[in-house]
N, C-alpha and C. Protein backbone atom coordinates (compact mmCIF):
# COMPACT_ATOMS: atom_id res chain seq x y z
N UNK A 1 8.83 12.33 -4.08
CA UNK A 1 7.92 11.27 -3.75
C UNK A 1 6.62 11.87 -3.22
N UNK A 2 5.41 11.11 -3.68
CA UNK A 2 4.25 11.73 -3.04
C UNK A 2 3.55 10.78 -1.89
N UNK A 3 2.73 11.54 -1.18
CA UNK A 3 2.55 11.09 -0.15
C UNK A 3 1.02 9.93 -0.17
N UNK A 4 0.85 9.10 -0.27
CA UNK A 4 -0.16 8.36 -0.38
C UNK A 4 -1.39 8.76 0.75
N UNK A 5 -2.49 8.16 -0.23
CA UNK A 5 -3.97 8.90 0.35
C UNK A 5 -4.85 7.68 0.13
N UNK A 6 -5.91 7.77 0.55
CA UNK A 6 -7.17 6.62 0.62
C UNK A 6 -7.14 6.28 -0.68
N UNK A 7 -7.30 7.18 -1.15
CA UNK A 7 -7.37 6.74 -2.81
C UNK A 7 -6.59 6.21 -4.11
N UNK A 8 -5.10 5.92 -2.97
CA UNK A 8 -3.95 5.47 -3.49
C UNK A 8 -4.98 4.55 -4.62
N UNK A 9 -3.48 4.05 -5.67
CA UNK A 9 -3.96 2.49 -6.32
C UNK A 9 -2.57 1.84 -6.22
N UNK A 10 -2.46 0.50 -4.89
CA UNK A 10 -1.86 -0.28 -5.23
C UNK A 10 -2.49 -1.66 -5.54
N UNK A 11 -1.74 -2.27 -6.24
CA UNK A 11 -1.86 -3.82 -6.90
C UNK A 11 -0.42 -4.57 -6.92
N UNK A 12 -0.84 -6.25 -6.59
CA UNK A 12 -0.11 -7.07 -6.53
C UNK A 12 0.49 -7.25 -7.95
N UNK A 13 1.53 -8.10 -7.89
CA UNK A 13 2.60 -8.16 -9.28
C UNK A 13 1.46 -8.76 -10.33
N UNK A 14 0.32 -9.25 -9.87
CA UNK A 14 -0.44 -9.89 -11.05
C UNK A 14 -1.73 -9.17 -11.10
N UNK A 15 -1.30 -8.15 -10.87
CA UNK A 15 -2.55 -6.63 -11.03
C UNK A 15 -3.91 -6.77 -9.88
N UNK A 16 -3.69 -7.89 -9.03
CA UNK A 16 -5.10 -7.64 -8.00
C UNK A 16 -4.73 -6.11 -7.10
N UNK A 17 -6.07 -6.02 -6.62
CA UNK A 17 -6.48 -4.42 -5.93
C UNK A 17 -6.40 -4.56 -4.61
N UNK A 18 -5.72 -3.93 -4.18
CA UNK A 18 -5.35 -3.94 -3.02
C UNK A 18 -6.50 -3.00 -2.00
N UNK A 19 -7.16 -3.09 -0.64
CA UNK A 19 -8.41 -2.07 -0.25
C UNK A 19 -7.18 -1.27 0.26
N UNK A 20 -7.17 -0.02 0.50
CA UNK A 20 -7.27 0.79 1.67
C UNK A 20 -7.59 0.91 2.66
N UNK A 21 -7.39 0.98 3.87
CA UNK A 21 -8.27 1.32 5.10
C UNK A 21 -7.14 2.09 5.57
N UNK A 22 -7.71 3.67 5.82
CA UNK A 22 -6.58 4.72 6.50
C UNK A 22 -7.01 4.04 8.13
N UNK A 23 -5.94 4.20 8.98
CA UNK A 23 -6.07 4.53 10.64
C UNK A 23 -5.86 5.82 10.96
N UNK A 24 -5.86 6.73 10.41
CA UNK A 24 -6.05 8.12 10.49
C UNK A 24 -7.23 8.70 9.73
N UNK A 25 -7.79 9.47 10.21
CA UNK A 25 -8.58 10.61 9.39
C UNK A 25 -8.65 11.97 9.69
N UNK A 26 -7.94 12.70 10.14
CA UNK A 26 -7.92 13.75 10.68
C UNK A 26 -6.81 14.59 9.73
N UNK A 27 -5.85 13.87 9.35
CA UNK A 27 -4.89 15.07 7.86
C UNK A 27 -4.99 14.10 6.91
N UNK A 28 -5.55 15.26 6.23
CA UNK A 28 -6.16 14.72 4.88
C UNK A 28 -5.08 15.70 3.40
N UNK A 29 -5.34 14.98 2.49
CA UNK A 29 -4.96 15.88 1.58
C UNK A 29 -6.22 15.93 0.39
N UNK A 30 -6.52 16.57 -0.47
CA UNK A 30 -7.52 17.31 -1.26
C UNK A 30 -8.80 15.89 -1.00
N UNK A 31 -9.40 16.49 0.75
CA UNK A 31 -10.03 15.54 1.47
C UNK A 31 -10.20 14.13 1.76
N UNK A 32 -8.85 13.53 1.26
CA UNK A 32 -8.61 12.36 0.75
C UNK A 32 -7.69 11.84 2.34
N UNK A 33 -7.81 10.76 3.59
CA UNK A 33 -6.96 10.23 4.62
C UNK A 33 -5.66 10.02 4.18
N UNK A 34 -4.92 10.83 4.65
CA UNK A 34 -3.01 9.95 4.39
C UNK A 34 -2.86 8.76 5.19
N UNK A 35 -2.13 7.76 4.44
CA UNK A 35 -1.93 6.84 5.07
C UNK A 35 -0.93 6.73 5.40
N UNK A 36 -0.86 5.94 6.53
CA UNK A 36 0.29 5.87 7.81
C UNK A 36 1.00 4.59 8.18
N UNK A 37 2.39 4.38 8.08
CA UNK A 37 2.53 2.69 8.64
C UNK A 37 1.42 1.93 8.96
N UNK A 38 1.72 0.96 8.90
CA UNK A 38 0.86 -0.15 8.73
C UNK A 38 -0.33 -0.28 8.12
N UNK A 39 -0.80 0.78 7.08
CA UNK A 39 -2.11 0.95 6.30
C UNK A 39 -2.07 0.29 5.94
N UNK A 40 -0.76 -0.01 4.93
CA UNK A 40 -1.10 -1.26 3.90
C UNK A 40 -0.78 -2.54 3.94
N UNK A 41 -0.39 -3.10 5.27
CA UNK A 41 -0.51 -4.28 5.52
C UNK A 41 -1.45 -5.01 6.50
N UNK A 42 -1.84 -6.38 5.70
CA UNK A 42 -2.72 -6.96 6.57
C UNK A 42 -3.94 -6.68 5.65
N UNK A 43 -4.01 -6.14 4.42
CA UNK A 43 -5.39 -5.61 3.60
C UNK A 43 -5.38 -6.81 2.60
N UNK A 44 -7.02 -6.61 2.11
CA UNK A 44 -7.21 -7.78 1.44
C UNK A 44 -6.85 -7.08 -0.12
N UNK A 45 -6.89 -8.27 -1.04
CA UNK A 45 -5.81 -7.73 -2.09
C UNK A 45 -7.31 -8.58 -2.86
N UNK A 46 -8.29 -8.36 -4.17
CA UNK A 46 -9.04 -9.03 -4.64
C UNK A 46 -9.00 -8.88 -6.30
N UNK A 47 -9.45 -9.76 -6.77
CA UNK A 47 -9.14 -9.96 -8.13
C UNK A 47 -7.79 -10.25 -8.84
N UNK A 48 -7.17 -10.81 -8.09
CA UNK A 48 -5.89 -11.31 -8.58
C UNK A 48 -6.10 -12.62 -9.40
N UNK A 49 -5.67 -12.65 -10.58
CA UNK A 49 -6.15 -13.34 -11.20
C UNK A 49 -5.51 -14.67 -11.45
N UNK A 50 -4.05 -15.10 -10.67
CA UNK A 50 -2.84 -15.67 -10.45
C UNK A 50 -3.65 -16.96 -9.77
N UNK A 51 -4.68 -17.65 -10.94
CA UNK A 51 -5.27 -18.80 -9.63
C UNK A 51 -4.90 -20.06 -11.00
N UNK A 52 -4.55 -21.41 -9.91
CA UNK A 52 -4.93 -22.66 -10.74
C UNK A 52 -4.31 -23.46 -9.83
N UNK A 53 -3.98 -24.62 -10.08
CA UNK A 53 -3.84 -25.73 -9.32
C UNK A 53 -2.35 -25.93 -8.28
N UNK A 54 -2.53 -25.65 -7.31
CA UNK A 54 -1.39 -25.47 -6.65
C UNK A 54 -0.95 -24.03 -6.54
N UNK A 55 -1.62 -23.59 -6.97
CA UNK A 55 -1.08 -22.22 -6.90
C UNK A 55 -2.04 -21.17 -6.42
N UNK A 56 -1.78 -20.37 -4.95
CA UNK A 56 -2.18 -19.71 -4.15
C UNK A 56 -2.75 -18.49 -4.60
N UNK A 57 -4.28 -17.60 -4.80
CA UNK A 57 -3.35 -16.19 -5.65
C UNK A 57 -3.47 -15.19 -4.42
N UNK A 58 -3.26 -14.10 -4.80
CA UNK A 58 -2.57 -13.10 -3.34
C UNK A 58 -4.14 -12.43 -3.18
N UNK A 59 -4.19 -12.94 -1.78
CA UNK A 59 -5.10 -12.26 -0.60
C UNK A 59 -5.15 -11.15 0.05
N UNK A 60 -4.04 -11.62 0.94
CA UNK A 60 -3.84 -10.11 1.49
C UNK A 60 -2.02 -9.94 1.30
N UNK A 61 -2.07 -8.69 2.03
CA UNK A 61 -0.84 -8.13 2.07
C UNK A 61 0.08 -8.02 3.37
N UNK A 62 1.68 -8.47 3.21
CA UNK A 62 2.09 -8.48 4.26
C UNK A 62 2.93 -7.55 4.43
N UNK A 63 3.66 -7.02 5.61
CA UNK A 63 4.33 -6.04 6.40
C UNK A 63 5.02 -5.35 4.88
N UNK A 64 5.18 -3.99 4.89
CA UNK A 64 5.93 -2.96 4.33
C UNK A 64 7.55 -2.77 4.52
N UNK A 65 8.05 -3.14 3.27
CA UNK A 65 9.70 -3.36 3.27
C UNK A 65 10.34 -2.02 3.03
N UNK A 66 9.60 -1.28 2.74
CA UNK A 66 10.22 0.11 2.12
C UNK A 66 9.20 0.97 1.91
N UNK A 67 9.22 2.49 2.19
CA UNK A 67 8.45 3.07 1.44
C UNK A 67 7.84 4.51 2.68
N UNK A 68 8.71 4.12 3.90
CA UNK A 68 7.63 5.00 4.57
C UNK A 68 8.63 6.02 4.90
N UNK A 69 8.10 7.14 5.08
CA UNK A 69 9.25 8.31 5.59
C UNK A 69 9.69 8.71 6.37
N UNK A 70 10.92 8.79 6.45
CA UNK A 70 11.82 9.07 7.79
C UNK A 70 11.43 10.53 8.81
N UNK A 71 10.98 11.48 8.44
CA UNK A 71 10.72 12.81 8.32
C UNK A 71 9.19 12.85 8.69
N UNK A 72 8.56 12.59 8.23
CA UNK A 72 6.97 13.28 8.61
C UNK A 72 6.24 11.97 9.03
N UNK A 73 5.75 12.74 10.54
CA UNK A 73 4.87 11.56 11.25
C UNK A 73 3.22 12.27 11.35
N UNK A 74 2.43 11.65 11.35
CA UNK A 74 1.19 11.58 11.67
C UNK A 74 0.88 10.55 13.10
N UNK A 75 0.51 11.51 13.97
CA UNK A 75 0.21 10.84 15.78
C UNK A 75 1.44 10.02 16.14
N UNK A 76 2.47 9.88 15.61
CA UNK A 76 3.52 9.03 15.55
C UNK A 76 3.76 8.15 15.07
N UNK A 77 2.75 7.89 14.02
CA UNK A 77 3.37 6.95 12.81
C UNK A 77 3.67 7.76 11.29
N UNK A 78 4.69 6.88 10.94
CA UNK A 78 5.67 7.53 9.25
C UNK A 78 4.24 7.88 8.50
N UNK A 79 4.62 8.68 7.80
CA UNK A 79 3.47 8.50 6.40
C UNK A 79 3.61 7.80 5.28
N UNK A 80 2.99 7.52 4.52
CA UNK A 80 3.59 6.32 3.70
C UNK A 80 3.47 6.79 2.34
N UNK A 81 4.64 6.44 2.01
CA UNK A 81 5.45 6.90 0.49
C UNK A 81 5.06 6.13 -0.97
N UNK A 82 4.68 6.90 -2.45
CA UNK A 82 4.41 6.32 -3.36
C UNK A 82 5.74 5.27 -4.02
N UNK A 83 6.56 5.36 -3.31
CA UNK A 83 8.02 3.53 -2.58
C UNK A 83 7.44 2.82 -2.07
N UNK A 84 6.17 2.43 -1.37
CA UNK A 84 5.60 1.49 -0.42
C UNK A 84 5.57 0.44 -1.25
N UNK A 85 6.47 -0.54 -0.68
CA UNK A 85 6.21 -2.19 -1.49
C UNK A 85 6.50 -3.22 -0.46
N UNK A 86 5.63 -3.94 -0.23
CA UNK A 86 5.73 -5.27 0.21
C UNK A 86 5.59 -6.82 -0.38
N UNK A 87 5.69 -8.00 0.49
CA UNK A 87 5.50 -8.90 -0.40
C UNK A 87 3.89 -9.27 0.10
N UNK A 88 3.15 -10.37 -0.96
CA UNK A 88 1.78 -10.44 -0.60
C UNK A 88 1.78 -12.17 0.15
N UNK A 89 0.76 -12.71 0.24
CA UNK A 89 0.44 -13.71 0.64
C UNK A 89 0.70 -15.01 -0.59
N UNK A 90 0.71 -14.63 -1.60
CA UNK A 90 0.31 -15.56 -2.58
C UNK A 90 1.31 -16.50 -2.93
N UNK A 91 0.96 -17.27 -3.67
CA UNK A 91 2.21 -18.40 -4.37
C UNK A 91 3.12 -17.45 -5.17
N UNK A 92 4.62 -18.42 -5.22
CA UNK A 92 5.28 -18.86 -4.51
C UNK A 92 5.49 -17.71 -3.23
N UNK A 93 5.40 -17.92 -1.68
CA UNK A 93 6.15 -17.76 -1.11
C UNK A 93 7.29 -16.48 -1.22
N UNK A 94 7.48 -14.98 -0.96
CA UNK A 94 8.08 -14.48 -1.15
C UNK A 94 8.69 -13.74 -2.29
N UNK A 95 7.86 -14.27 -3.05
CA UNK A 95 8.48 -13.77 -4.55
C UNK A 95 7.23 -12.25 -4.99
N UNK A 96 6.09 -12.30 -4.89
CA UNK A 96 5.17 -11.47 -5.38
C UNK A 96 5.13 -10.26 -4.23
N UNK A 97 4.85 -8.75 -5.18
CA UNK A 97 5.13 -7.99 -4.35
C UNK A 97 3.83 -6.81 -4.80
N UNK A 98 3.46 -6.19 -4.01
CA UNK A 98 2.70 -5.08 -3.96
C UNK A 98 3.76 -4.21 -4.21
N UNK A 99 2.85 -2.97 -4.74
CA UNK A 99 3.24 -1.82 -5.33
C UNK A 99 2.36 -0.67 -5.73
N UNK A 100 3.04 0.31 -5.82
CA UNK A 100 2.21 1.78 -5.86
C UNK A 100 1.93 2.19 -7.10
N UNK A 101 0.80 2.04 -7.49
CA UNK A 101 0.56 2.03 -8.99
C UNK A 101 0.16 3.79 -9.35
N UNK A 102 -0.58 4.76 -8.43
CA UNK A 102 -0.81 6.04 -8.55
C UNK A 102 -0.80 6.49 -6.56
N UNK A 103 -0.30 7.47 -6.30
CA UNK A 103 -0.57 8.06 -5.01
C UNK A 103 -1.72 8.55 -4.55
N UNK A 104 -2.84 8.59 -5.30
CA UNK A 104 -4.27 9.44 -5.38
C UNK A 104 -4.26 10.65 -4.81
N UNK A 105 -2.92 11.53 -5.42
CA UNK A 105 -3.23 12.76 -5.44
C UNK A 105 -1.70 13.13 -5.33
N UNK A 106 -1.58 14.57 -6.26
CA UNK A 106 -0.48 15.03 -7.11
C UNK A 106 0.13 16.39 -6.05
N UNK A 107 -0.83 16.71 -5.03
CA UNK A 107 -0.09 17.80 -4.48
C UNK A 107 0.79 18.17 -3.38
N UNK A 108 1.05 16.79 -2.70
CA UNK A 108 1.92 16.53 -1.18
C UNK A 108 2.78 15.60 -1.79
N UNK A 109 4.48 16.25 -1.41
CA UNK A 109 5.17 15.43 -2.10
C UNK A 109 5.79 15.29 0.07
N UNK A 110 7.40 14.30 0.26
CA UNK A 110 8.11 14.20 0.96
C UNK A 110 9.43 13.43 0.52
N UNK A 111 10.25 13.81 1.39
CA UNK A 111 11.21 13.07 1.13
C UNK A 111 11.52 11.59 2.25
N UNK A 112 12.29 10.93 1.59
CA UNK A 112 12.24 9.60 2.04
C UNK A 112 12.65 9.94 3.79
């Protein structure tokens, strides 16, 4: 598994872009912030294209169900794993999920 960086690409189940914002910047990998629990929740998710009448499309992103590693901490939070998936805000309710589409960068791997 590799270790996710600013430059990750995740997207919601209906391909919107999820931002980044590291809370770390100090270990980096090929100058790129690793991200750390809770990076990727709470971020706005844009261009999801999942819109019409009654139906919500995904905003932001909520809490991380899986994905962060047991083993390597940064200031004392996990680092977060190209496994990171949560569910998003959008219609229906629980069903749509974020996901790790590339790690933005091939040379820091970890184990779960």
């Amino acid at each position: 598994m590799k270790v996710l960086v600013k430059e990750a690409i995740l997207r919601c189940g209906h391909d919107g872009k999820v931002e980044n914002v590291p809370s770390q910047e100090w270990v980096r990998v090929t100058g790129s912030p690793v991200l750390v629990a809770t990076d990727p929740q709470g971020r706005d998710i844009s261009m999801c294209p999942h819109i019409s009448i009654n139906i919500k499309p995904c905003r932001k992103t909520l809490p991380v169900i899986r994905g962060y590693s047991a083993f390597i901490r940064i200031g004392g939070k996990a680092v977060c794993l190209d496994t990171v998936e949560g569910f998003t805000d959008g219609t229906p309710p629980g069903a749509v999920k974020y996901t790790v589409r590339r790690p933005g960068q091939t040379l820091v791997g970890a184990g779960s």
